[in-house]
C-alpha atoms as a PDB file:
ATOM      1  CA  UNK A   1      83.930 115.921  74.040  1.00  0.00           C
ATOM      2  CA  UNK A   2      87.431 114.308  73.271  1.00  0.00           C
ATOM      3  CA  UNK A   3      87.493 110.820  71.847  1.00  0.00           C
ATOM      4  CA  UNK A   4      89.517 108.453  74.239  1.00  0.00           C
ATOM      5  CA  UNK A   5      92.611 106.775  72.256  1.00  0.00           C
ATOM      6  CA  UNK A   6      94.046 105.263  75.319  1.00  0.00           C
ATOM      7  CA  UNK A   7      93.581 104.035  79.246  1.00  0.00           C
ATOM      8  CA  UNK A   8      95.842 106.931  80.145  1.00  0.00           C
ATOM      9  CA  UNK A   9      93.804 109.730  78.077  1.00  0.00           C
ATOM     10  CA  UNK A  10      91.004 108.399  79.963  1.00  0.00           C
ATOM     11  CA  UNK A  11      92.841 108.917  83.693  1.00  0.00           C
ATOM     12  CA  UNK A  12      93.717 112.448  82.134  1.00  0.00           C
ATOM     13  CA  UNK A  13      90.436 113.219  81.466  1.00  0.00           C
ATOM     14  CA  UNK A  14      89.119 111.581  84.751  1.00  0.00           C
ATOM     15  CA  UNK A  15      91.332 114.106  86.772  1.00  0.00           C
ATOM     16  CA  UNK A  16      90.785 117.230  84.113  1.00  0.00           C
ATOM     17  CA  UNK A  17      87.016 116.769  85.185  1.00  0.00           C
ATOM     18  CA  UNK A  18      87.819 116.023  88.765  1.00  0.00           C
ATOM     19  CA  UNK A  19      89.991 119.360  88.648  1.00  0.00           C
ATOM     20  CA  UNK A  20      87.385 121.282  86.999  1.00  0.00           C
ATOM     21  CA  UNK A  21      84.026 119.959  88.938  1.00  0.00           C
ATOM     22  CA  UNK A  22      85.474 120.837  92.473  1.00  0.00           C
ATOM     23  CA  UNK A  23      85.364 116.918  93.130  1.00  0.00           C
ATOM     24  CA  UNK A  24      87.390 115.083  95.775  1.00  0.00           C
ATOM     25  CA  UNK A  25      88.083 111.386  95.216  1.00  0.00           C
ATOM     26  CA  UNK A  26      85.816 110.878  97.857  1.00  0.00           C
ATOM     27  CA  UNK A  27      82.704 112.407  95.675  1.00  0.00           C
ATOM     28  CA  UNK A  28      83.722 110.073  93.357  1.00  0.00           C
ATOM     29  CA  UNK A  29      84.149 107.282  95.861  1.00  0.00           C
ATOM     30  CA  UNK A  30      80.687 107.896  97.174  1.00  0.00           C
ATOM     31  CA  UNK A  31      79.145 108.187  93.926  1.00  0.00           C
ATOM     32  CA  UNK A  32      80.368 104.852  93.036  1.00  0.00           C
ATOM     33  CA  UNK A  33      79.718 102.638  96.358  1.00  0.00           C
ATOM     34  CA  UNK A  34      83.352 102.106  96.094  1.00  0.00           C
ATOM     35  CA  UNK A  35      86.472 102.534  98.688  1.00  0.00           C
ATOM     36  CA  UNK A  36      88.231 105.759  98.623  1.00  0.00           C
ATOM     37  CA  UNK A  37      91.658 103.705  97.860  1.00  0.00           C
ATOM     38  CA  UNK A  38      89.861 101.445  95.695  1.00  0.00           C
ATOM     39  CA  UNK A  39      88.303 104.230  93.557  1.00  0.00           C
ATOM     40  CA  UNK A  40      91.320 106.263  93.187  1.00  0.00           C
ATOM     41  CA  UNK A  41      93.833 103.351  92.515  1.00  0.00           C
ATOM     42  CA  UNK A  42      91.214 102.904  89.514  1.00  0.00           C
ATOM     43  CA  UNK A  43      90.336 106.274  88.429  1.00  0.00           C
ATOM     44  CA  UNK A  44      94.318 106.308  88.075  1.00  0.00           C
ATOM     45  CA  UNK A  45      94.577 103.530  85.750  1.00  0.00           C
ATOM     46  CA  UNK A  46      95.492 100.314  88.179  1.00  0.00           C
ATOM     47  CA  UNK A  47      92.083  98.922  88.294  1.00  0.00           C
ATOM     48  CA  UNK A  48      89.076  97.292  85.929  1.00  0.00           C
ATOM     49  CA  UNK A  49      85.757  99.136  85.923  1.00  0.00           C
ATOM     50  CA  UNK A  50      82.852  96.676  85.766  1.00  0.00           C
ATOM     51  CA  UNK A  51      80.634  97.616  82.986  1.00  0.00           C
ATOM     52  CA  UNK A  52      77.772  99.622  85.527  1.00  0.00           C
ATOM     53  CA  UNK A  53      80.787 101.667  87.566  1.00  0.00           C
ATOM     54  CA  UNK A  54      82.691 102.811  84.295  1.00  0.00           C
ATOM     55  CA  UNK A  55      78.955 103.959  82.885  1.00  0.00           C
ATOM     56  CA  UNK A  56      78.573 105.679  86.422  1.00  0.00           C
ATOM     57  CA  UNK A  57      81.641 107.046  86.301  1.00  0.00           C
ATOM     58  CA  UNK A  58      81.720 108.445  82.576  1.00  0.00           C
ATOM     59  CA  UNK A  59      78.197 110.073  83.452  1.00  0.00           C
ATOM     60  CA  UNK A  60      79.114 111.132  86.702  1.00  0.00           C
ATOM     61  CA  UNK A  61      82.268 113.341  85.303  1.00  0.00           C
ATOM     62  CA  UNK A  62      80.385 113.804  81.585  1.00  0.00           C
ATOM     63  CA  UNK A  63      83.355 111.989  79.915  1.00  0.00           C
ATOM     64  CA  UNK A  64      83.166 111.239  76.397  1.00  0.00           C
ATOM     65  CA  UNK A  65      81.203 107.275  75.733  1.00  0.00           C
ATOM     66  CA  UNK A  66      84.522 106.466  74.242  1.00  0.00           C
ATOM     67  CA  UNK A  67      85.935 106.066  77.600  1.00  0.00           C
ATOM     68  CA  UNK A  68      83.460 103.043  79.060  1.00  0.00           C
ATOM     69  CA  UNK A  69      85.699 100.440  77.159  1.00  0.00           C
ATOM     70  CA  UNK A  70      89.054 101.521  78.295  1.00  0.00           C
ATOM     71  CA  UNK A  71      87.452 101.311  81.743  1.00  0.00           C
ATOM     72  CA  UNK A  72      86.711  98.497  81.854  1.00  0.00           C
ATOM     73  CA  UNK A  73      90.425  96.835  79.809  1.00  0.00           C
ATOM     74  CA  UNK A  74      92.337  95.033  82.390  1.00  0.00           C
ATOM     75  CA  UNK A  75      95.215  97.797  83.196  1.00  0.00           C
ATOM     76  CA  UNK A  76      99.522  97.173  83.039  1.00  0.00           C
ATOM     77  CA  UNK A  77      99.672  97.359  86.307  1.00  0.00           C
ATOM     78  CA  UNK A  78     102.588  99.207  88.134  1.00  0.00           C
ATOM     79  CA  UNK A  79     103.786 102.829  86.654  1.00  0.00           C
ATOM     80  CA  UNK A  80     107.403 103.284  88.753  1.00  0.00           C
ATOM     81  CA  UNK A  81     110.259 103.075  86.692  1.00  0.00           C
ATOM     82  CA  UNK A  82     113.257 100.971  87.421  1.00  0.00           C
ATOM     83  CA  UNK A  83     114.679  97.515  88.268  1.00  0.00           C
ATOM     84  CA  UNK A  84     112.379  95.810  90.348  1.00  0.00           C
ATOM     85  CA  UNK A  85     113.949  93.667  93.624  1.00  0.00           C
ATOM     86  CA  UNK A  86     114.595  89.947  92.963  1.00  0.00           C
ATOM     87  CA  UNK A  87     113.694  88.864  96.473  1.00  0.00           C
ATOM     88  CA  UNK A  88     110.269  87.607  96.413  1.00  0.00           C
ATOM     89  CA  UNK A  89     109.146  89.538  99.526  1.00  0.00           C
ATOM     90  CA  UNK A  90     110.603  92.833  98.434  1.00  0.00           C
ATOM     91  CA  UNK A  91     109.163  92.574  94.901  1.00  0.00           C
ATOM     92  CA  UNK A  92     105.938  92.420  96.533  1.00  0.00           C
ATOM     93  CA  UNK A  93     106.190  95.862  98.641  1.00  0.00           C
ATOM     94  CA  UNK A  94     107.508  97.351  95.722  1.00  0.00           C
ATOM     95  CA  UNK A  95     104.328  95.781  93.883  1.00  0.00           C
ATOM     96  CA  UNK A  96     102.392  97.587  96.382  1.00  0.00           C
ATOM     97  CA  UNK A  97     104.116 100.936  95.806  1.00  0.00           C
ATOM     98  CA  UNK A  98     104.438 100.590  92.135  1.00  0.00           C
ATOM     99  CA  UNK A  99     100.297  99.936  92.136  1.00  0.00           C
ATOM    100  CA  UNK A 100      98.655 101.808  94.794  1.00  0.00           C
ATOM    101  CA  UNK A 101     101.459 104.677  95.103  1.00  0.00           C
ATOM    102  CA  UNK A 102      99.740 107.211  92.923  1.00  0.00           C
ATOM    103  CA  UNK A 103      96.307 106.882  95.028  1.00  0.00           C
ATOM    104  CA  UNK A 104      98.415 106.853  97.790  1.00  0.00           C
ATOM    105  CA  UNK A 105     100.122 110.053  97.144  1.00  0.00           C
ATOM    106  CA  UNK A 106      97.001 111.564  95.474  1.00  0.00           C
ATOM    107  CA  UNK A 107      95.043 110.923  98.721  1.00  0.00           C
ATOM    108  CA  UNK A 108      97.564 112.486 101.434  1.00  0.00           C
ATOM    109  CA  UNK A 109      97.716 115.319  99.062  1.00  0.00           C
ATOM    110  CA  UNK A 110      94.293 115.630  99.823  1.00  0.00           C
ATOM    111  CA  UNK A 111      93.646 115.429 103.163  1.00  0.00           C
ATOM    112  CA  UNK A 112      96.841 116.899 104.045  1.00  0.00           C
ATOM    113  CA  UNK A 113      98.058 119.677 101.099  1.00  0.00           C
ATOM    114  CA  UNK A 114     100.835 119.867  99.478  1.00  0.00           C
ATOM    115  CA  UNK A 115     103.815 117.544 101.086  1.00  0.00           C
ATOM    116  CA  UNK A 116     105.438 114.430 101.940  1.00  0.00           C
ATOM    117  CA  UNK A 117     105.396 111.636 104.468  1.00  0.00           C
ATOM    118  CA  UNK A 118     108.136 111.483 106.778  1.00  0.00           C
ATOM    119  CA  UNK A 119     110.654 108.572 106.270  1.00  0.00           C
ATOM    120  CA  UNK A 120     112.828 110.137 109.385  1.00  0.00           C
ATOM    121  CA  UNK A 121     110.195 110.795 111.327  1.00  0.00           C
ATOM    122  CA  UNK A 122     108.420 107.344 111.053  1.00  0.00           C
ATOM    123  CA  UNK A 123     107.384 104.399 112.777  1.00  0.00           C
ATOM    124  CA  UNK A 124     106.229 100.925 111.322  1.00  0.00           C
ATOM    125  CA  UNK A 125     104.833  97.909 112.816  1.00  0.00           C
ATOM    126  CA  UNK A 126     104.008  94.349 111.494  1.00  0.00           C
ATOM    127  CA  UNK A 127     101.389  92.391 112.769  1.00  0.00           C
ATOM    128  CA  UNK A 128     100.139  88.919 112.633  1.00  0.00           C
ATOM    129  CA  UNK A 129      96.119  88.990 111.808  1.00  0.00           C
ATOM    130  CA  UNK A 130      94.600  85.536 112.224  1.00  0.00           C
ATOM    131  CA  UNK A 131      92.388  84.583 109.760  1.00  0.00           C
ATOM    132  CA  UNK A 132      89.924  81.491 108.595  1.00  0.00           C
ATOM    133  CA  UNK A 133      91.592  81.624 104.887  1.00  0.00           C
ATOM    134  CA  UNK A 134      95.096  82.397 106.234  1.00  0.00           C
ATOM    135  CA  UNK A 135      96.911  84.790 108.628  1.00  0.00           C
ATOM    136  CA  UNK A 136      97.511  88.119 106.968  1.00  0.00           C
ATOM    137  CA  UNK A 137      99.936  90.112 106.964  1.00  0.00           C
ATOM    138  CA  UNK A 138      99.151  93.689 109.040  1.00  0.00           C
ATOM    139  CA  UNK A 139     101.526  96.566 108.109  1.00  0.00           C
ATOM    140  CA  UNK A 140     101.053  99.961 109.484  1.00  0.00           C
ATOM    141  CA  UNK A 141     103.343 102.865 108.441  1.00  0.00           C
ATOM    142  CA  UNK A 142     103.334 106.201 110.478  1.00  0.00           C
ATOM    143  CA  UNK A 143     105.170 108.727 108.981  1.00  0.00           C
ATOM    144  CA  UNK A 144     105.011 113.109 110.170  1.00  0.00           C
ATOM    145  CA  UNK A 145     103.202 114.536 107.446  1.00  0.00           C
ATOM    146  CA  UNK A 146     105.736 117.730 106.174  1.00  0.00           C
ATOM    147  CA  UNK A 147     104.145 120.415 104.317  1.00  0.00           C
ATOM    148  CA  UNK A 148     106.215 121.945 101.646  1.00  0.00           C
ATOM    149  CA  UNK A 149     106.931 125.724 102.567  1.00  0.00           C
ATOM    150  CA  UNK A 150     106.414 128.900 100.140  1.00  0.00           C
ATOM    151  CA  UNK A 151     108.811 131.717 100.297  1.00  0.00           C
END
């Protein structure tokens, strides 16, 4: 087994094993008690493991014990490059992206194969959700999943 030197020799190892078991993030999901989103924003490096999930997960994909603390180190979050918006609103989506794009991506690659969501082909819709803490904010994005083609 490899010693771990850093979080993001940990998320390579997480998806070498992944890769190499035949596991879909939902396995790993399941094997958890975790969300799908939640789990794969994490096993991608933009989330804490408590101290019982990182020991699941490390035995789960047999990844080296050096691993558990780097699990569990509260990550930099955010891994797109660039200047960030000034506009408080804006920052925040890009937040979002910069955060939860990987699992994103990683999880319509999954379900859907190799490809991209449709920014042309798209529809998006906010939405008011009332709630006892605080209304929420409801966004839904819709885009026409397109498959890249082989020649």
């Amino acid at each position: 087994m490899t010693m771990m030197r850093s979080r993001q020799d940990v998320t390579d190892a997480i998806i070498i094993a992944r890769v190499a078991k035949g596991l879909s993030w939902s396995d790993i999901a399941g094997e958890l008690a975790q969300s799908l989103e939640w789990t794969t924003t994490a096993c991608l490096g933009q989330m804490a493991f408590t101290a019982d999930q990182a020991a699941k997960l490390v035995a789960f994909l047999g990844l080296d014990q050096t691993a558990l603390p780097w699990l569990q180190i509260p990550p930099a979050k955010g891994t797109l490059a660039g200047t960030a918006p000034a506009d408080p609103l804006l920052y925040r989506l890009y937040e979002i992206v910069s955060v939860y794009g990987p699992a994103i991506k990683e999880l319509i690659h999954e379900e859907f194969g190799d490809g991209i969501m449709s920014a042309i082909d798209f529809k998006f819709e906010i939405k008011r959700k009332h709630h006892e803490a605080g209304d929420r904010v409801e966004l839904n994005m819709s885009g026409k999943f397109l498959p890249y083609k082989t020649f």
